[in-house]
PDB file of N, CA and C in Angstrom:
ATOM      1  N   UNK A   1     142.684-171.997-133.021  1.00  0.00           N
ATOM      2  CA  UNK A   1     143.267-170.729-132.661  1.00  0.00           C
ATOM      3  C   UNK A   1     144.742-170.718-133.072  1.00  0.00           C
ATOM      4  N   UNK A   2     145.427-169.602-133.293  1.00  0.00           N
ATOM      5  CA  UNK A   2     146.653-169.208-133.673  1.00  0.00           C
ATOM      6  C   UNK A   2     148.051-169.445-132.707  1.00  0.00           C
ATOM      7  N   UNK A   3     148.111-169.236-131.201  1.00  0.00           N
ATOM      8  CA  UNK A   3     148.751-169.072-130.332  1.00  0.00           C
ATOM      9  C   UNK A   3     148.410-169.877-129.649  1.00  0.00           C
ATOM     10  N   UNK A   4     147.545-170.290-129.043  1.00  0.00           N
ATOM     11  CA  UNK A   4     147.123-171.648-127.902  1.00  0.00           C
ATOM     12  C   UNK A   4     146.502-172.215-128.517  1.00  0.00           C
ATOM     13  N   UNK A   5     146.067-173.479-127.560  1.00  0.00           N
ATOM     14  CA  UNK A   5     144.771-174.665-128.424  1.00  0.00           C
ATOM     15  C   UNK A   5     143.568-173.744-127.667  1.00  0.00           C
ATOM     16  N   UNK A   6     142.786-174.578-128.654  1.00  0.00           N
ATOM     17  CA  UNK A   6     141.528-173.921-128.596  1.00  0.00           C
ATOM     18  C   UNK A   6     140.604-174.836-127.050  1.00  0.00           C
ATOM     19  N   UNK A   7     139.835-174.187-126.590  1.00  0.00           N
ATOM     20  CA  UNK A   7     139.625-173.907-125.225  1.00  0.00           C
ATOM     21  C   UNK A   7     140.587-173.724-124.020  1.00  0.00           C
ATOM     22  N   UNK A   8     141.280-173.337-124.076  1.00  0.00           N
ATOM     23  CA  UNK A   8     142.529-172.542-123.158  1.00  0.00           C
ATOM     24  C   UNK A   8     141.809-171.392-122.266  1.00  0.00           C
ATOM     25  N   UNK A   9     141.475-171.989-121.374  1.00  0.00           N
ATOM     26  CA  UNK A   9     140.732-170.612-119.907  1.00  0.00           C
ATOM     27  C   UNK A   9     141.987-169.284-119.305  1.00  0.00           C
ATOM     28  N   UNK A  10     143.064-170.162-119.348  1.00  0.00           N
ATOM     29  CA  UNK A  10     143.940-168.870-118.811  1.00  0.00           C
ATOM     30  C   UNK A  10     145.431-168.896-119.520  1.00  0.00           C
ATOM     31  N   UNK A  11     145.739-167.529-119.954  1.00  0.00           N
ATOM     32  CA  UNK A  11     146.811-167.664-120.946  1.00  0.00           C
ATOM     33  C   UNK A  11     147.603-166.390-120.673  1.00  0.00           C
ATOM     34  N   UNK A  12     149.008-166.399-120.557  1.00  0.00           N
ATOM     35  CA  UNK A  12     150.021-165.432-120.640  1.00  0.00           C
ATOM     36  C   UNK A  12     150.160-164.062-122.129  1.00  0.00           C
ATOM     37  N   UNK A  13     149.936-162.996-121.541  1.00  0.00           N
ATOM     38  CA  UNK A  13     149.814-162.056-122.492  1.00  0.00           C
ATOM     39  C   UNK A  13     151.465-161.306-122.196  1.00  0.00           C
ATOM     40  N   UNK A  14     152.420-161.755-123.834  1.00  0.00           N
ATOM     41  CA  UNK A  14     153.898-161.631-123.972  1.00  0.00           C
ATOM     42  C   UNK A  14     154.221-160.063-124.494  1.00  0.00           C
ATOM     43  N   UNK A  15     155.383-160.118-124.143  1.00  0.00           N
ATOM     44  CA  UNK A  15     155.454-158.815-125.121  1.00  0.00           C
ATOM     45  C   UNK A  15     157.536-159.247-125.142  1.00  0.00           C
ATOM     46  N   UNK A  16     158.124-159.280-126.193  1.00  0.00           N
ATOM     47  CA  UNK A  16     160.077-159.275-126.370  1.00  0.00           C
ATOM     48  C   UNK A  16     160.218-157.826-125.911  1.00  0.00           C
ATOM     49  N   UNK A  17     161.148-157.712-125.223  1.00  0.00           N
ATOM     50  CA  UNK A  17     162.025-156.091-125.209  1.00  0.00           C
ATOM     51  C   UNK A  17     162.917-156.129-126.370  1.00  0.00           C
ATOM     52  N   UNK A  18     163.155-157.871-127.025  1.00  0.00           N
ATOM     53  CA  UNK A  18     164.230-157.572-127.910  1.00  0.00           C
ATOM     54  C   UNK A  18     164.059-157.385-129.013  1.00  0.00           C
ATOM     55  N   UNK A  19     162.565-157.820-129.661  1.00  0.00           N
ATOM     56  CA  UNK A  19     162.229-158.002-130.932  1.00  0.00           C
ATOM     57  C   UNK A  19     160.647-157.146-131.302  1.00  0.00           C
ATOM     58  N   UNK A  20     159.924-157.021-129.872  1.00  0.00           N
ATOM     59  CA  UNK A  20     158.793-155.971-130.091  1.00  0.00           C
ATOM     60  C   UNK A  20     157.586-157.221-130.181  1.00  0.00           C
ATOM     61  N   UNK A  21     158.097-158.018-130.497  1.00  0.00           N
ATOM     62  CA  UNK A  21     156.489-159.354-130.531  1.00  0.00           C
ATOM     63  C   UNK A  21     155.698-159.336-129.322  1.00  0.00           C
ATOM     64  N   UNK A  22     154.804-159.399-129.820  1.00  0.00           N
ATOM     65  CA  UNK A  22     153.664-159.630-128.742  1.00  0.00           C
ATOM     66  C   UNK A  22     152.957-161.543-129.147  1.00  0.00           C
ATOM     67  N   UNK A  23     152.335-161.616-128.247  1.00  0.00           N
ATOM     68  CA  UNK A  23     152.062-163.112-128.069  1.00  0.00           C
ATOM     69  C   UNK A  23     151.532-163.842-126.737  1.00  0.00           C
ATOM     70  N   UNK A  24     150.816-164.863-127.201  1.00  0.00           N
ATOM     71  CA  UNK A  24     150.400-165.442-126.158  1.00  0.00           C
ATOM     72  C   UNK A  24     150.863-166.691-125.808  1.00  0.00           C
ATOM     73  N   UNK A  25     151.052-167.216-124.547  1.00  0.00           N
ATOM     74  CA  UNK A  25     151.484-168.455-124.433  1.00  0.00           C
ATOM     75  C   UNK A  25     150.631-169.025-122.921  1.00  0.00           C
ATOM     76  N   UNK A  26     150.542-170.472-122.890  1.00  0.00           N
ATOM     77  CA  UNK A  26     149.787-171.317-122.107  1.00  0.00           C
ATOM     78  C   UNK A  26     150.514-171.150-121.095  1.00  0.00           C
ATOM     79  N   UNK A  27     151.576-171.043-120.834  1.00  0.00           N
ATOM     80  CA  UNK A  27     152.710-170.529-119.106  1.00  0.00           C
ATOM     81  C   UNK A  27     152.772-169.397-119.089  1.00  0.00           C
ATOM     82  N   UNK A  28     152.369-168.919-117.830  1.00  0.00           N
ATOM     83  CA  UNK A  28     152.303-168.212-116.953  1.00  0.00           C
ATOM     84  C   UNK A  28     153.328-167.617-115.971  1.00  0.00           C
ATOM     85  N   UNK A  29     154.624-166.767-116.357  1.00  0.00           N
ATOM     86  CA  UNK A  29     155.925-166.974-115.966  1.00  0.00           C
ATOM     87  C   UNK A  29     155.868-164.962-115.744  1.00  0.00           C
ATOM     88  N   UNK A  30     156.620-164.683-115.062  1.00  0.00           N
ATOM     89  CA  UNK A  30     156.960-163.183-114.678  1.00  0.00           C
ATOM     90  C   UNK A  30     158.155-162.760-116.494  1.00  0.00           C
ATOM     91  N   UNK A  31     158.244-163.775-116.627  1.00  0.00           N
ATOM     92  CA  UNK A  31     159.717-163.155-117.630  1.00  0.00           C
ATOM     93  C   UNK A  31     159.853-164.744-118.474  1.00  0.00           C
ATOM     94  N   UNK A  32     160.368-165.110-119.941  1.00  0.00           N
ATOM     95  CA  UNK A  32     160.099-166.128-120.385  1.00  0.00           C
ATOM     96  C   UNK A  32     161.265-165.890-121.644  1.00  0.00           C
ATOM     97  N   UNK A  33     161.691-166.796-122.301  1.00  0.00           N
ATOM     98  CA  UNK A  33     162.245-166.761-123.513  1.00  0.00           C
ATOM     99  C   UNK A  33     161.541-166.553-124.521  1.00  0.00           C
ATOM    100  N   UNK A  34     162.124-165.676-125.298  1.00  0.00           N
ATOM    101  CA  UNK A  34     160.856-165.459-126.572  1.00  0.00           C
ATOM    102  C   UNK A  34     161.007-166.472-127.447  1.00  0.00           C
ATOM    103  N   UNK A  35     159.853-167.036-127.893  1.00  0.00           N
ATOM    104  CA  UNK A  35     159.870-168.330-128.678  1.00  0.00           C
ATOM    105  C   UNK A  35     160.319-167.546-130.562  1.00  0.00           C
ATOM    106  N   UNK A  36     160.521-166.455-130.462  1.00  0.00           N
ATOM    107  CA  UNK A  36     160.342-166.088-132.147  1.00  0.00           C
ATOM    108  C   UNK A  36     161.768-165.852-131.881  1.00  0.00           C
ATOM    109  N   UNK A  37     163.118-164.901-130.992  1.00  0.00           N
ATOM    110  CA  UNK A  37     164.070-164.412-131.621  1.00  0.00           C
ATOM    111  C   UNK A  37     165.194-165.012-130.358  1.00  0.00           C
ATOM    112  N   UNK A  38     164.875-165.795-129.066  1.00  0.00           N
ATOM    113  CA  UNK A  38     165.300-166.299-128.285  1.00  0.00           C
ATOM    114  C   UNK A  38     165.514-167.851-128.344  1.00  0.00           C
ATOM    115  N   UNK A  39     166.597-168.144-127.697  1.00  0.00           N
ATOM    116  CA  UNK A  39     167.007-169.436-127.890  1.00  0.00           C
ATOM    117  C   UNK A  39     166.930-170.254-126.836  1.00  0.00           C
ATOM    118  N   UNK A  40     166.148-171.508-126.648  1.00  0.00           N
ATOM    119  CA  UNK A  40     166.103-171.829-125.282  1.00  0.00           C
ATOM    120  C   UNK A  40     168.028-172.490-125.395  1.00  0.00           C
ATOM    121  N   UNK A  41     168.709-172.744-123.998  1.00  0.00           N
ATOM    122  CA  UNK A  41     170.045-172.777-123.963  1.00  0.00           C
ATOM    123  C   UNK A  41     170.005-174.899-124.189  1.00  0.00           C
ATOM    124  N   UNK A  42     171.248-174.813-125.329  1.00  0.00           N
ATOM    125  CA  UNK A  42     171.912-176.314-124.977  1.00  0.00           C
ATOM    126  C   UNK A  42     172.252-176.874-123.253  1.00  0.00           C
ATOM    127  N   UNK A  43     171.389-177.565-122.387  1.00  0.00           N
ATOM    128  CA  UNK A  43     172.166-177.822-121.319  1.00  0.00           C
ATOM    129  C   UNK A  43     173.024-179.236-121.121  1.00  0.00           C
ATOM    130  N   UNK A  44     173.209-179.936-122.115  1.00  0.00           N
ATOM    131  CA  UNK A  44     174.248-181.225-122.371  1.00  0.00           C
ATOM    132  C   UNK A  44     175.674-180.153-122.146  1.00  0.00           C
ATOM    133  N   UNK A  45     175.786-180.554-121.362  1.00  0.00           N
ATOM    134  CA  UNK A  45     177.418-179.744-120.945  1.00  0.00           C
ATOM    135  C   UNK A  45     178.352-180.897-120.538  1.00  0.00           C
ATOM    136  N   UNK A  46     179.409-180.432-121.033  1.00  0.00           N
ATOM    137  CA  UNK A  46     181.112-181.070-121.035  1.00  0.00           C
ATOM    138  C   UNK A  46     181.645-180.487-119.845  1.00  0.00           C
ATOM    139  N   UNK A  47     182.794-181.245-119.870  1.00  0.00           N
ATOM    140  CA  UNK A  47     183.751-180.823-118.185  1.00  0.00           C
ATOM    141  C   UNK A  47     184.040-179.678-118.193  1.00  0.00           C
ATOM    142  N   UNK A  48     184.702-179.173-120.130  1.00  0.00           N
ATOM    143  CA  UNK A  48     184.921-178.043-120.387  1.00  0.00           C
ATOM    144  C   UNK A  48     184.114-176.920-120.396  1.00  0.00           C
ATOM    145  N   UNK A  49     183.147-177.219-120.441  1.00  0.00           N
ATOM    146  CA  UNK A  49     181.998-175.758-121.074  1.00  0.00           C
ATOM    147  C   UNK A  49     181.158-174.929-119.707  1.00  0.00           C
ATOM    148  N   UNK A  50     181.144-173.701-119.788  1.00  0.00           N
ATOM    149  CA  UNK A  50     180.613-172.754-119.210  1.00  0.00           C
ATOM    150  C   UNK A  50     179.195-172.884-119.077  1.00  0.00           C
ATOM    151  N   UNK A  51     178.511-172.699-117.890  1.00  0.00           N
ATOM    152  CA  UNK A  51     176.584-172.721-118.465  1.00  0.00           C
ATOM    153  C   UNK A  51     176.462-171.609-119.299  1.00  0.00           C
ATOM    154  N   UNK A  52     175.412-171.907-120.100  1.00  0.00           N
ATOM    155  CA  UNK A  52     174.709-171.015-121.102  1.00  0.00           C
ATOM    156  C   UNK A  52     174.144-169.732-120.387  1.00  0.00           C
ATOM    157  N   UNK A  53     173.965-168.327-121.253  1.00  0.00           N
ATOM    158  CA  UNK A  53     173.428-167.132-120.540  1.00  0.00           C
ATOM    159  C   UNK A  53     171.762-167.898-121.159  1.00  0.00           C
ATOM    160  N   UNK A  54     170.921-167.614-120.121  1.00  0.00           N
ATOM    161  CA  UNK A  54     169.550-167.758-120.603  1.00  0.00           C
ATOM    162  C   UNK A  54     169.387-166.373-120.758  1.00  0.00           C
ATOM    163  N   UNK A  55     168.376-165.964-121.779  1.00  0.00           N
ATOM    164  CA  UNK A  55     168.186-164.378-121.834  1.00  0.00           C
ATOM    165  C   UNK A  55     166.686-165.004-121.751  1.00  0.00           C
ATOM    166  N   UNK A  56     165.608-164.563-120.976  1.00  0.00           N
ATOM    167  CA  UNK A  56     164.378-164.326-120.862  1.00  0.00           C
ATOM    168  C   UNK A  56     164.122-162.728-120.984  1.00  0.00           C
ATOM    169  N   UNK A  57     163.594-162.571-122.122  1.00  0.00           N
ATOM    170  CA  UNK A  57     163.636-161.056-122.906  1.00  0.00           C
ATOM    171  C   UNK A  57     161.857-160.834-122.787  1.00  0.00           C
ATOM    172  N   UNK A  58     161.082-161.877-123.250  1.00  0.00           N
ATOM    173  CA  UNK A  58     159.498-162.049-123.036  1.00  0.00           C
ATOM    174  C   UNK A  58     158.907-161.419-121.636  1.00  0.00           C
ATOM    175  N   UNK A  59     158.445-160.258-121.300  1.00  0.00           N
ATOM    176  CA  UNK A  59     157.643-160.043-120.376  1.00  0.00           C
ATOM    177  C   UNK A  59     156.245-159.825-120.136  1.00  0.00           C
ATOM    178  N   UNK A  60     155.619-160.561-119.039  1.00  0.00           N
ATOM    179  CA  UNK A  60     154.378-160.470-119.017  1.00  0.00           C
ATOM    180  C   UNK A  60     153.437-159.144-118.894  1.00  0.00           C
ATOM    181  N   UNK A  61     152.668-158.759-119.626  1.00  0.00           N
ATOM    182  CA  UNK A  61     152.020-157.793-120.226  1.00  0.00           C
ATOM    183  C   UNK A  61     150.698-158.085-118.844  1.00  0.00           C
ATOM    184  N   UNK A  62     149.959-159.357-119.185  1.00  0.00           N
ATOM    185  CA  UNK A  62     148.489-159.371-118.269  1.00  0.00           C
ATOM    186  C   UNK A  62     148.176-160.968-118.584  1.00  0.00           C
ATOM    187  N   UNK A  63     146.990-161.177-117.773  1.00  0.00           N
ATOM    188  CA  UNK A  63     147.166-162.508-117.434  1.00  0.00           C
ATOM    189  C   UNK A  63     145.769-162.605-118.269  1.00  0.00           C
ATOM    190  N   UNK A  64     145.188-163.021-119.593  1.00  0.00           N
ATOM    191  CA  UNK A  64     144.178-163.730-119.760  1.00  0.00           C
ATOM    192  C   UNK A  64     143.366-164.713-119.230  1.00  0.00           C
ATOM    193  N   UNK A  65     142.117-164.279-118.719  1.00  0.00           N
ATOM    194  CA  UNK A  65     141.668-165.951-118.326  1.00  0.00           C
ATOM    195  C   UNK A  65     139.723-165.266-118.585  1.00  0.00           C
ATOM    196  N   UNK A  66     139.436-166.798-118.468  1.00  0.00           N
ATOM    197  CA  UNK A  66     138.409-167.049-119.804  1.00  0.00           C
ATOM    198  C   UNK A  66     138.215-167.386-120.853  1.00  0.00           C
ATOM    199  N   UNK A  67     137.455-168.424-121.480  1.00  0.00           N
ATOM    200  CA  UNK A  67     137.706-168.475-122.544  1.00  0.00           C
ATOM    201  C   UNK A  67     137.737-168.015-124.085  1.00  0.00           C
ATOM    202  N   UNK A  68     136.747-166.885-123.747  1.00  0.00           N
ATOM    203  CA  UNK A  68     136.154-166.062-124.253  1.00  0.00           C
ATOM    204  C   UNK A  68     137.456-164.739-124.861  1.00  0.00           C
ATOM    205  N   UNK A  69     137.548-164.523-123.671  1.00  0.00           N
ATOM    206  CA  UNK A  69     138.959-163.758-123.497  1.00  0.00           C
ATOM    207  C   UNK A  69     140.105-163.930-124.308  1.00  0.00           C
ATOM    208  N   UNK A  70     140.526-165.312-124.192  1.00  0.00           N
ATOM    209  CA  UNK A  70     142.090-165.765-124.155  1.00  0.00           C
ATOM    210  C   UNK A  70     141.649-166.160-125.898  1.00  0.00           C
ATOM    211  N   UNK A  71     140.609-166.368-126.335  1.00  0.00           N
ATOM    212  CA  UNK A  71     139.559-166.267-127.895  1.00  0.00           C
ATOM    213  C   UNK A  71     140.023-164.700-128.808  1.00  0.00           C
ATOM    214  N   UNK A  72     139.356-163.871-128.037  1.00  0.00           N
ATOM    215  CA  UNK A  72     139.077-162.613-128.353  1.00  0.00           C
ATOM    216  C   UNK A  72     140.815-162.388-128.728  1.00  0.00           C
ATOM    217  N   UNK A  73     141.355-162.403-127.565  1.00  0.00           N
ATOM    218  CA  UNK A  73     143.017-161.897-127.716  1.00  0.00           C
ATOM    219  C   UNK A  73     143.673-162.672-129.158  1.00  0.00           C
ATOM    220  N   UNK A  74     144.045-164.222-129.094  1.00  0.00           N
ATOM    221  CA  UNK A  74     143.944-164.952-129.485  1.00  0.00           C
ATOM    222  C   UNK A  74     143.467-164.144-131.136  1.00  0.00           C
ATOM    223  N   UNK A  75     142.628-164.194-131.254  1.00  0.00           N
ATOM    224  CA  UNK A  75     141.842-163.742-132.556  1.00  0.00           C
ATOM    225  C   UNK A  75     142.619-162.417-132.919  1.00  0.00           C
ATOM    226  N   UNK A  76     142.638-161.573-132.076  1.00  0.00           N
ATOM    227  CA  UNK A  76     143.253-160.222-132.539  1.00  0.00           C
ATOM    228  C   UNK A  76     144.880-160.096-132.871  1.00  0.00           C
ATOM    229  N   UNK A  77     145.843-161.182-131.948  1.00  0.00           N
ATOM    230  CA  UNK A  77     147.067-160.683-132.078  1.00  0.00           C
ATOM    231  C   UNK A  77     147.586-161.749-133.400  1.00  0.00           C
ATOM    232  N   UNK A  78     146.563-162.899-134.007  1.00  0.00           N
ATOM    233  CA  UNK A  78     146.717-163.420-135.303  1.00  0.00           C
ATOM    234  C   UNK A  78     146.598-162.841-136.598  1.00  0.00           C
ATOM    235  N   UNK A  79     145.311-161.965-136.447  1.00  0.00           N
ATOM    236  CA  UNK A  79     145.321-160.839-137.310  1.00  0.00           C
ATOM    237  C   UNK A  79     146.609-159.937-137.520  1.00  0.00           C
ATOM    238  N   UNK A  80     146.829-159.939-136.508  1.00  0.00           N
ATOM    239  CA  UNK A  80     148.165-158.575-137.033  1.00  0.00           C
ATOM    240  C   UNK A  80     149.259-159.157-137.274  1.00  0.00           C
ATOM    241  N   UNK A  81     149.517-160.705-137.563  1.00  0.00           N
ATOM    242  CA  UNK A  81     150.332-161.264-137.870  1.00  0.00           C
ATOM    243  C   UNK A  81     150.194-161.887-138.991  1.00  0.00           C
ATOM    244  N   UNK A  82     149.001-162.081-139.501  1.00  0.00           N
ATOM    245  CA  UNK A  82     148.534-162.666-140.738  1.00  0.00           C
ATOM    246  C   UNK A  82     148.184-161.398-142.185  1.00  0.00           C
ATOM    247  N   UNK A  83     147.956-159.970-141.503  1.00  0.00           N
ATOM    248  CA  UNK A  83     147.631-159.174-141.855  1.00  0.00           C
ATOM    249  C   UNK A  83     145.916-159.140-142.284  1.00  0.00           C
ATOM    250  N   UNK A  84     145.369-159.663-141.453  1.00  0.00           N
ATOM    251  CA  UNK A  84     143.750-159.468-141.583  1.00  0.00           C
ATOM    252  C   UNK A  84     143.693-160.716-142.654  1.00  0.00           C
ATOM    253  N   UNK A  85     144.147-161.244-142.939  1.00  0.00           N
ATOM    254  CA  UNK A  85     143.457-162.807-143.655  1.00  0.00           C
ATOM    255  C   UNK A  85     143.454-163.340-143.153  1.00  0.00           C
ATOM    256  N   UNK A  86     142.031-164.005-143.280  1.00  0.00           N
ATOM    257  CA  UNK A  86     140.524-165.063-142.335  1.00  0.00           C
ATOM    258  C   UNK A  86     141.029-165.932-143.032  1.00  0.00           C
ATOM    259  N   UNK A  87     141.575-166.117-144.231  1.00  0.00           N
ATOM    260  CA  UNK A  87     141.290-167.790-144.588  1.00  0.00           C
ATOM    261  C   UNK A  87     141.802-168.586-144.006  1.00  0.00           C
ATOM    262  N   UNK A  88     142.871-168.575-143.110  1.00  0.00           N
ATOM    263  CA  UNK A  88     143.510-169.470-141.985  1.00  0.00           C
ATOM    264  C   UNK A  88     142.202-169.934-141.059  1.00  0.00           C
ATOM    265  N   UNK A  89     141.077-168.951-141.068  1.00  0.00           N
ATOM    266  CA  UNK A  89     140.467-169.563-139.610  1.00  0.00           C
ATOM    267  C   UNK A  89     139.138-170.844-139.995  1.00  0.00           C
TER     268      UNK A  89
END
């Protein structure tokens, strides 16, 4: 599969406010960093340095579960990223 490993029963359905991606991921979070246009933050910090802004921009859309399901999704949101070419699968 494209987005999770394959047999994955329950999976996070993403959507960026910042970038428009949709996506799936294996955590299950109310709000998440987008893995395509978000940066998870450096936290090795100096005496000098400020904490990092985390921006969690990724919000949860619906909760996949099944395997069948989290397949089906899985299958569809690769397509629209591959533009309908199977030969990946």
């Amino acid at each position: 599969m494209y987005y999770v490993p394959e047999g994955t029963e329950r999976c996070g359905f993403y959507e960026c406010a910042a970038c428009g991606t949709r996506f799936l991921d294996v955590k299950v979070m109310p709000r998440m960093v987008c893995p395509y246009c978000g940066e998870q933050p450096d936290m090795e910090l100096g005496p000098d340095d400020a904490l990092p802004d985390v921006k969690e921009d990724a919000v949860l859309l619906e909760v996949i579960e099944g395997a069948e399901n989290v397949e089906k999704y899985d299958t569809l949101l690769s397509l629209a990223v591959t533009g309908g070419d199977y030969s990946w699968i």
